[in-house]
Protein backbone atom coordinates (compact mmCIF):
# COMPACT_ATOMS: atom_id res chain seq x y z
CA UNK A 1 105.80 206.83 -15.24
CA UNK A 2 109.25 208.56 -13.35
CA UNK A 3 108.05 206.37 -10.45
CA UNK A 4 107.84 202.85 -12.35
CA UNK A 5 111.33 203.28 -14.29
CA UNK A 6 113.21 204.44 -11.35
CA UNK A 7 113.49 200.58 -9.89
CA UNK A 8 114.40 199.49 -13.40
CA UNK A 9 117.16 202.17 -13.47
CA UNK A 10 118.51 201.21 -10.00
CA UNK A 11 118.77 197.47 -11.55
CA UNK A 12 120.65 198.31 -14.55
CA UNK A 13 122.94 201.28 -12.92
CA UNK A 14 123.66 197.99 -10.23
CA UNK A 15 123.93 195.33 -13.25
CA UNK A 16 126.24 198.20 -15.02
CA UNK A 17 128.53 199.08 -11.69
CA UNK A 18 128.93 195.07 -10.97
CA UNK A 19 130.56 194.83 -14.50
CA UNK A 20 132.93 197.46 -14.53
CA UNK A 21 133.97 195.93 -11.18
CA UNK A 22 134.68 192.67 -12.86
CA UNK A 23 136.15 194.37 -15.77
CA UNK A 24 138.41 196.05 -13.46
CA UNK A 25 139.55 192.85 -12.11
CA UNK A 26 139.73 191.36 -14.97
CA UNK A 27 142.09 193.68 -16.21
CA UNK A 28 144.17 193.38 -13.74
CA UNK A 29 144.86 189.66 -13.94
CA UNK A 30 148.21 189.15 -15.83
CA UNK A 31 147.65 187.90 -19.83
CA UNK A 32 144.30 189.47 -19.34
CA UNK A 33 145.24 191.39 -22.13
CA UNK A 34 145.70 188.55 -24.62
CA UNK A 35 142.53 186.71 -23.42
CA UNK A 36 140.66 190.14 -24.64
CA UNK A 37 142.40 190.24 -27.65
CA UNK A 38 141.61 186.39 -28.37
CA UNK A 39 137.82 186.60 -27.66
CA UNK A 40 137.40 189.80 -30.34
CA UNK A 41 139.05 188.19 -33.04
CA UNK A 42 137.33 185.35 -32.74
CA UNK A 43 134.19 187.18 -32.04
CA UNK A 44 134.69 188.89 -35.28
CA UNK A 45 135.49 186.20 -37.69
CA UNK A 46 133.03 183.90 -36.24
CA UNK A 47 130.30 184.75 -33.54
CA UNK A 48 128.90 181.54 -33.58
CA UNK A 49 132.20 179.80 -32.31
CA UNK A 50 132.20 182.50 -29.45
CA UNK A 51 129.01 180.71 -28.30
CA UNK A 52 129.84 177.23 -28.34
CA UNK A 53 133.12 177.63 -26.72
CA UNK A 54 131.22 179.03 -23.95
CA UNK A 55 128.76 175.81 -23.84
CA UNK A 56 132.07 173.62 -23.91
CA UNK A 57 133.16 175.97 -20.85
CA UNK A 58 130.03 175.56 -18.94
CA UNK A 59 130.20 171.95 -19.47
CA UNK A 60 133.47 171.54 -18.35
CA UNK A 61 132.96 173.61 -15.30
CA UNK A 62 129.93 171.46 -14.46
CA UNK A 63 131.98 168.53 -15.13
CA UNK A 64 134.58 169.33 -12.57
CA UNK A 65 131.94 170.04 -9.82
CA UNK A 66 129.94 167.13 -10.43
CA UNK A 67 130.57 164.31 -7.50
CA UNK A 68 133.96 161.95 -8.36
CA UNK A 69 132.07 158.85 -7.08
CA UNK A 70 128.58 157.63 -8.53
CA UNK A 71 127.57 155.54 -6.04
CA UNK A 72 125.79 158.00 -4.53
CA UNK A 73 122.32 158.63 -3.21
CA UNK A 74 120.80 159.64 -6.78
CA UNK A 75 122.55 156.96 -8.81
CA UNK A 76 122.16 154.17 -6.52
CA UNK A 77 119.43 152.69 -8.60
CA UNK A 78 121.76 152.38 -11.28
CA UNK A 79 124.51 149.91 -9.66
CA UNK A 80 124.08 146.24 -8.42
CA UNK A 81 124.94 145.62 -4.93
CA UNK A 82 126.82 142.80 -4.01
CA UNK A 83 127.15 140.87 -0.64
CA UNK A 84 130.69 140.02 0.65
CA UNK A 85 129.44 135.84 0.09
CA UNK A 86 128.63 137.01 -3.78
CA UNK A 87 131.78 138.89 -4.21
CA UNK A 88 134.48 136.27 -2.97
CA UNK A 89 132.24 133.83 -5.31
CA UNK A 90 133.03 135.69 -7.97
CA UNK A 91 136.58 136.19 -7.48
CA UNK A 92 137.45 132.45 -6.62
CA UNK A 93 135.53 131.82 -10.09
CA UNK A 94 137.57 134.04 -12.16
CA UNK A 95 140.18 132.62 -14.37
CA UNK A 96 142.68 134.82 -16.17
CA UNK A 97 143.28 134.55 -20.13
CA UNK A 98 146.54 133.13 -20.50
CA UNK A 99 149.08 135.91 -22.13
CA UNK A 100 149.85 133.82 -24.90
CA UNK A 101 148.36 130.72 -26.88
CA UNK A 102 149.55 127.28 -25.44
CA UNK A 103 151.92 125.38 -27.22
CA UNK A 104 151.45 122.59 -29.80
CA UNK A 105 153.17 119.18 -29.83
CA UNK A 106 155.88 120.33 -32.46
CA UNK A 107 156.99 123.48 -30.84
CA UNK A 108 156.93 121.59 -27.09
CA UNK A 109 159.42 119.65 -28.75
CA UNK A 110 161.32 122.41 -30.33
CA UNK A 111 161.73 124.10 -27.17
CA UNK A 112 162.78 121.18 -24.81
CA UNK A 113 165.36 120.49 -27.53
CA UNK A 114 166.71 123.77 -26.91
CA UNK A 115 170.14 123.37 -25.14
CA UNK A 116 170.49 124.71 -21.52
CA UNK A 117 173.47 125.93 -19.99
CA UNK A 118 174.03 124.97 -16.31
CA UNK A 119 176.58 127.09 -14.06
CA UNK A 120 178.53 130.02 -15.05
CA UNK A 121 178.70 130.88 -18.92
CA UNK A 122 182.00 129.86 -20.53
CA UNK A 123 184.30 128.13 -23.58
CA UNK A 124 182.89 124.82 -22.03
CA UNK A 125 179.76 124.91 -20.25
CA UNK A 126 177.68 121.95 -19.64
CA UNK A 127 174.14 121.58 -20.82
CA UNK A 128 171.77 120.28 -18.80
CA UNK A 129 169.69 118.40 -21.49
CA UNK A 130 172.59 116.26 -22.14
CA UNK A 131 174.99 117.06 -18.86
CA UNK A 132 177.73 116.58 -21.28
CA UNK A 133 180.26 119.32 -22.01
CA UNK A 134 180.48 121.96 -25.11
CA UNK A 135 181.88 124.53 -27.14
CA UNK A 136 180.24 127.70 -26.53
CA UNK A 137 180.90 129.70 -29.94
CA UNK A 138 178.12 132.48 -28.51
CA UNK A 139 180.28 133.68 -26.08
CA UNK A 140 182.87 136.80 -26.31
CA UNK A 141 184.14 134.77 -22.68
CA UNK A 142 186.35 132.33 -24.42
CA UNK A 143 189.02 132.57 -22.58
CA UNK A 144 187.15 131.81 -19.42
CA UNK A 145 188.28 134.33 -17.51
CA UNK A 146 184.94 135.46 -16.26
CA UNK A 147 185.00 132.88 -14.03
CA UNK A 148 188.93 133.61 -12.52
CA UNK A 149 188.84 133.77 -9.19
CA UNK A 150 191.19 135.82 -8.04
CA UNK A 151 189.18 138.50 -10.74
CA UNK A 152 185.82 137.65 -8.73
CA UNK A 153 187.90 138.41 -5.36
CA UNK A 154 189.03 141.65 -6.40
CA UNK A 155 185.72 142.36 -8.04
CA UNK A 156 184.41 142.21 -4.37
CA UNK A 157 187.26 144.08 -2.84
CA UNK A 158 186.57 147.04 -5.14
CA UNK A 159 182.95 147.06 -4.84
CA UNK A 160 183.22 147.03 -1.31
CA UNK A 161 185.76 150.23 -1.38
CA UNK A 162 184.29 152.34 -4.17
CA UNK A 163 180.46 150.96 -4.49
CA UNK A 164 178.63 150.27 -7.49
CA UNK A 165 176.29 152.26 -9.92
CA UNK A 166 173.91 151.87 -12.53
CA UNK A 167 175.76 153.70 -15.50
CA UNK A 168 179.66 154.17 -15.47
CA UNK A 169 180.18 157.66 -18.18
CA UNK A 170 182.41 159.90 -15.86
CA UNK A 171 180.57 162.48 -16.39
CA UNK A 172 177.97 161.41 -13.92
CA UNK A 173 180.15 159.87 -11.23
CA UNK A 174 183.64 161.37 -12.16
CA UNK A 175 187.07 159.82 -12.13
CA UNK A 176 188.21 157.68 -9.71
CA UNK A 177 191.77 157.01 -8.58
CA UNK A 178 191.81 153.81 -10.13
CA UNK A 179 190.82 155.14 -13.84
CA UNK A 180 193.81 157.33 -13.92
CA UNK A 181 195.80 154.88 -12.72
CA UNK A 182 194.41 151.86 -15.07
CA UNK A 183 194.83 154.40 -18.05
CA UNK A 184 198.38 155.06 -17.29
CA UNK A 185 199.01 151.30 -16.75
CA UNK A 186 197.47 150.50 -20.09
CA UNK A 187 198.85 153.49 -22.13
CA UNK A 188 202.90 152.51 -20.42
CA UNK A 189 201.72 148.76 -21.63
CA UNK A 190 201.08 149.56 -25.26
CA UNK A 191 204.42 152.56 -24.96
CA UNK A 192 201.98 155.53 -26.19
CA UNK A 193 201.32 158.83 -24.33
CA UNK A 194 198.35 158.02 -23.12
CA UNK A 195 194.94 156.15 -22.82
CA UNK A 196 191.29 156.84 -22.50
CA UNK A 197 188.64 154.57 -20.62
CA UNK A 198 185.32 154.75 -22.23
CA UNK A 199 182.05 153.59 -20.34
CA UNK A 200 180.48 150.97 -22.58
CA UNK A 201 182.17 148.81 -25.72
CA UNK A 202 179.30 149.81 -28.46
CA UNK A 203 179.83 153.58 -27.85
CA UNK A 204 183.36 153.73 -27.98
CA UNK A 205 183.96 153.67 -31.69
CA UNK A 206 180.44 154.98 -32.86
CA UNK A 207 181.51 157.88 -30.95
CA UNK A 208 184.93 158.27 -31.52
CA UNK A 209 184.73 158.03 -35.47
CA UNK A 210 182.43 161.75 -35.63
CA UNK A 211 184.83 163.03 -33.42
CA UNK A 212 187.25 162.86 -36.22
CA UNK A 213 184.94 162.30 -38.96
CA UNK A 214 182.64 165.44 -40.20
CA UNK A 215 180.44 166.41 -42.99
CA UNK A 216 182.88 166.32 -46.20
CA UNK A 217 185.43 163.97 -45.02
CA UNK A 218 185.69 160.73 -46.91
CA UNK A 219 185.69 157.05 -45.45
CA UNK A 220 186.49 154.18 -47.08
CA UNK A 221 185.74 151.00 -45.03
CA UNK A 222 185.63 147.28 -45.06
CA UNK A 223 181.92 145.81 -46.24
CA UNK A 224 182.49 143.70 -42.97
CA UNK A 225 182.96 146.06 -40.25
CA UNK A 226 180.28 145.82 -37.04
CA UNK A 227 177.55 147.41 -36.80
CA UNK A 228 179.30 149.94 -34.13
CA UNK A 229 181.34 151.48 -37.04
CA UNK A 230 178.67 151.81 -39.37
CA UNK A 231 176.69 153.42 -36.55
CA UNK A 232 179.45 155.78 -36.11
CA UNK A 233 179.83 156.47 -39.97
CA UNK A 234 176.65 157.64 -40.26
CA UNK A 235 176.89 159.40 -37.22
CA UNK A 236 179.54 161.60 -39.24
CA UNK A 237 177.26 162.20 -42.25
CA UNK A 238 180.63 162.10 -43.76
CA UNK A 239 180.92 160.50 -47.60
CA UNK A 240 181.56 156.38 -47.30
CA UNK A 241 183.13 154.56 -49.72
CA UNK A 242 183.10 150.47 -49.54
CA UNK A 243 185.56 147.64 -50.56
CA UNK A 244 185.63 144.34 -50.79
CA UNK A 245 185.87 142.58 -47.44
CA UNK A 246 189.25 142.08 -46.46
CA UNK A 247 190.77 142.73 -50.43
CA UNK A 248 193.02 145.41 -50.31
CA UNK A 249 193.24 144.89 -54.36
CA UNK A 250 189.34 146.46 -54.01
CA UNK A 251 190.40 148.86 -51.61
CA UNK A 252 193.07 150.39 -53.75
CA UNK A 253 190.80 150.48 -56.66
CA UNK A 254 188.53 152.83 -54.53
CA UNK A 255 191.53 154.72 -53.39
CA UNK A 256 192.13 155.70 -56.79
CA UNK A 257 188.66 156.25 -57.75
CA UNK A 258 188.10 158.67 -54.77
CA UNK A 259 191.34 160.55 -56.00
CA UNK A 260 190.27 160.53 -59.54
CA UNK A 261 186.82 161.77 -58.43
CA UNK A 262 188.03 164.99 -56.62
CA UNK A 263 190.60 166.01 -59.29
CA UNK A 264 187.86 165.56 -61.81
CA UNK A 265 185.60 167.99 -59.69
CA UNK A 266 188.99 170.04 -58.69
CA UNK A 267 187.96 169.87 -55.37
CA UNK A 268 190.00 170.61 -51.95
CA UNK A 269 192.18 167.36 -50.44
CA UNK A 270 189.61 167.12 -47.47
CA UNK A 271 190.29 164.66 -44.78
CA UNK A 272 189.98 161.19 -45.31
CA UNK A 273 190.10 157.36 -43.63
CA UNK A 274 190.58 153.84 -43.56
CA UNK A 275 188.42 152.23 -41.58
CA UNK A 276 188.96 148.68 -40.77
CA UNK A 277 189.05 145.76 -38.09
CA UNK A 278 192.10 144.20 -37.21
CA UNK A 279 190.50 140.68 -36.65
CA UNK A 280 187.08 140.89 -38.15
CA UNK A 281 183.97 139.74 -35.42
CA UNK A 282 182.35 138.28 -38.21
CA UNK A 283 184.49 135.43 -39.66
CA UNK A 284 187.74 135.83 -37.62
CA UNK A 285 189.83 136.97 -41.01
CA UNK A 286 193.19 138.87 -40.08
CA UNK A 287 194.01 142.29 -41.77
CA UNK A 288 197.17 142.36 -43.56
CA UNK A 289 198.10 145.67 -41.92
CA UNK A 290 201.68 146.38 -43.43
CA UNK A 291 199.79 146.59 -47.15
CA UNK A 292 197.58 148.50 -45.25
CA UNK A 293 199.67 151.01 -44.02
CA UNK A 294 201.74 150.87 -47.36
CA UNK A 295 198.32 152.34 -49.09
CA UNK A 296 197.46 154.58 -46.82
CA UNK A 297 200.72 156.26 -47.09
CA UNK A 298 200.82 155.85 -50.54
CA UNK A 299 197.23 157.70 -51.10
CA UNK A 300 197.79 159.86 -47.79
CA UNK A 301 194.92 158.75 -45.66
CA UNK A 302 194.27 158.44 -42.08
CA UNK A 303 193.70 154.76 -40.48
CA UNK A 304 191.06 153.70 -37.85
CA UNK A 305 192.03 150.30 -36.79
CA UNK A 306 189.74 148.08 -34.41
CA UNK A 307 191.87 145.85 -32.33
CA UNK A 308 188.95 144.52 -30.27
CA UNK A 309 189.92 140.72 -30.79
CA UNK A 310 193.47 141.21 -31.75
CA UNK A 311 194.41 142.50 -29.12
CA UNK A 312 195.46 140.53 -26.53
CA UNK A 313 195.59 136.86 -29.30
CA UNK A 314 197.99 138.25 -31.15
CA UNK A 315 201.39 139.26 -31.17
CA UNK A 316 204.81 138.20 -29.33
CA UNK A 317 203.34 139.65 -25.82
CA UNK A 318 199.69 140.36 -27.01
CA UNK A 319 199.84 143.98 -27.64
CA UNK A 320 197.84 142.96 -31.03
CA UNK A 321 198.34 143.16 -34.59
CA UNK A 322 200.54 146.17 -34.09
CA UNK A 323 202.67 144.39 -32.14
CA UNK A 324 202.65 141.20 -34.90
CA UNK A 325 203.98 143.49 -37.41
CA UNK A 326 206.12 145.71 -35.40
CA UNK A 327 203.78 148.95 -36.43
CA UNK A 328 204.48 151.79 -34.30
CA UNK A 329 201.59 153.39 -32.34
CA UNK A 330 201.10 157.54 -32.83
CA UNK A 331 198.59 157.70 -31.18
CA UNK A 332 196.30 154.95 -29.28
CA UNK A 333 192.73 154.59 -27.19
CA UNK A 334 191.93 152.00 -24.57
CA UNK A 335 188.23 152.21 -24.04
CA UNK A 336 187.03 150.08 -21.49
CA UNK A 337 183.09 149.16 -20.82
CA UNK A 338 181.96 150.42 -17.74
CA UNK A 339 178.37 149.79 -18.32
CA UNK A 340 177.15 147.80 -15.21
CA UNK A 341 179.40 148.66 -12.46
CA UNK A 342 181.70 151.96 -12.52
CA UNK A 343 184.79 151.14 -10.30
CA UNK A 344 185.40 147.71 -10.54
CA UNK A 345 186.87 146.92 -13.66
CA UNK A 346 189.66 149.38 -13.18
CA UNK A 347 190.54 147.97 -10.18
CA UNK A 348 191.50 144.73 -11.03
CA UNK A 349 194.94 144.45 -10.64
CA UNK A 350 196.07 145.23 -13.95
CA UNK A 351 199.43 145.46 -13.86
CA UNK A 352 199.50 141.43 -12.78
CA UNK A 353 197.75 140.92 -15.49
CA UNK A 354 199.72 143.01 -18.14
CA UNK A 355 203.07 141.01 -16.66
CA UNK A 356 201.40 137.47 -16.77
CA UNK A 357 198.63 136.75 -18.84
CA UNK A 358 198.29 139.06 -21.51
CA UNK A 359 196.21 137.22 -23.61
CA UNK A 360 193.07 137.23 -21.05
CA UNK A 361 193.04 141.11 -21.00
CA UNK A 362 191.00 142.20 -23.56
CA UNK A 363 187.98 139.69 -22.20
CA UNK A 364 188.42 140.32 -18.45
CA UNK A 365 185.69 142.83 -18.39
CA UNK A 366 183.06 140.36 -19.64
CA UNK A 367 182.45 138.69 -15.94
CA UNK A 368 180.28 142.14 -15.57
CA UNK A 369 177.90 141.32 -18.29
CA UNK A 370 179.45 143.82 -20.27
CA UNK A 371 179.09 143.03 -23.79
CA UNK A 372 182.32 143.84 -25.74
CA UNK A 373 186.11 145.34 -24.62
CA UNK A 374 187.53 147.76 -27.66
CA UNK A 375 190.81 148.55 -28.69
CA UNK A 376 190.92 151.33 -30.87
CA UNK A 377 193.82 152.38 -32.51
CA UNK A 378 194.41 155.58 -34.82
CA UNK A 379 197.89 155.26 -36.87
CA UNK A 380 198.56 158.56 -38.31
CA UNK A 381 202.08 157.84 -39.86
């Protein structure tokens, strides 16, 4: 009997020895710890989960060992061989679904009806349809200045010097020479302290209204304004307040509602702002900005003013509706688009243009496909 258990007791003292080796090993394999703790708990609470996530283990294990290709010598039978002849039949036979349904007589019409602009986009381009000239009223280039040539020229000559990039935010490629420069052409132009170029026209006021505009402030604004400001409003999670477009009677009547509101509530004066375009994108209406100001004084608010297509049309030398109604500037911000190519647009010779042909400015920019030049001015008297 001592002689027939004394193999089985070598077996399990050798079974026994082999484990505490792995345990050892285990154990010393960081977040072994964890793993231990894991597979008791869930031993615990449910045995029969400890057993099938051990099948799903197996299986994966056996999954990743199996053979990548099937083609092999066991699943042969399973595949259809082809001869070279049969497969170059069957690729010269096959025809692609088209990606979209074809067109019907009406809509073949509709589309060749559609007018076609030949050349360089403009105030006048010609359409090839017709090859007679139009108005372009889809354009922020009408001025036509996209298309100056001695702009083009110096275009090249910058990109030549300083290169080009795919974003322009200095904060990835830094200033350049001709930014500080540009700024302090623009900012002796318009006689304030200084100017700031911003990288891309839709940005530039949806980013600049939460930098003055927080949670609490108020804003009352024009029902008109672009969709940059209102992106920028609610950017601010600030409280909005809307009038009338362009009726300053409905803007004062909100004026005094906001006022009566916080001395109802006895609330603190927080900040608050007028936010308004000085020649609206959407219909071309003018602000009458000296009853603009007058309120705003009159109620003590702040003013945001969006000069984006005043400036530069209007006013004795262009400086914009400022400028039309002798308003004084406190304190003023030049953004320029740099979307498409960094250096370039500051380049241009600006100071040429500032002397000569003010009223181009605020659209020279648009020859790099950039999509709108803002003016944004802050009035703070």
């Amino acid at each position: 009997m001592a002689s027939a258990s004394s193999p089985l007791d070598t077996v399990v003292l050798t079974i026994a020895h082999s484990l505490s080796a792995v345990e050892r090993t285990f154990y010393k394999l960081p977040g072994s710890a964890i793993i231990e703790r894991y597979v008791r708990s869930s031993h615990q609470n449910d045995p029969g989960r400890t057993f099938l996530e051990l099948i799903i283990f197996f299986l994966v294990v056996r999954t990743l060992l199996q053979s990548r290709t099937r083609a092999d010598s066991n699943n042969a039978k399973n595949f259809i061989e082809f001869t070279e002849k049969e497969i170059d039949e069957l690729v010269e036979d096959w025809v692609p679904e088209p990606l979209s349904r074809p067109l019907d007589d009406i809509e073949a019409a509709e589309l060749a009806a559609v007018p076609v602009v030949a050349g360089p986009n403009g105030p006048h381009p010609t359409l090839v349809n017709t090859g007679k000239p139009a108005i372009n009223l889809a354009s922020l280039n009408f001025t036509g200045l996209a298309n100056n040539e001695h702009i083009k020229q110096r275009a090249l000559e910058a990109m030549r010097k300083y290169g080009v990039g795919s974003c322009g935010p200095t904060g990835f490629y830094g200033n350049f020479d001709v930014h500080i420069q540009c700024e302090k052409d623009i900012a002796e132009f318009l006689d304030t302290e200084s100017a700031i170029l911003y990288w891309q026209g839709f940005s530039t006021i949806s980013s600049v209204i939460p930098a003055f505009c927080k949670r609490g402030d108020i804003i009352v604004v024009d029902r008109a304004v672009t969709l940059s400001i209102q992106k920028g409003m609610e950017i601010s999670r600030s409280t909005i307040r809307w009038y009338d477009h362009n009726d300053l009677h409905s803007l004062e009547e909100v004026l005094q509602s906001v006022e009566k509101e916080r001395r109802k509530r006895k609330g603190p004066l927080t900040r608050r702002f007028i936010i308004t375009e000085g020649i609206f994108e959407r219909d071309g209406t003018m602000t009458d900005l000296p009853k603009l100001i007058e309120l705003k004084q009159k109620y003590k608010y702040r003013l945001i003013l969006d000069e984006s297509f005043s400036f530069g049309s209007v006013g004795r030398t262009g400086r914009g509706l400022t400028e039309l109604y002798n308003v004084k500037l406190i304190c003023s911000w030049v953004p320029v688009p740099l979307d498409y190519v960094l250096p370039v647009v500051s380049v241009l010779d600006l100071r040429m243009l500032l002397n000569t042909s003010v009223l181009m400015l605020p659209h020279m920019y648009s020859q790099l496909r950039c999509p709108r030049y803002w003016l944004l001015i802050i009035e703070l008297h």
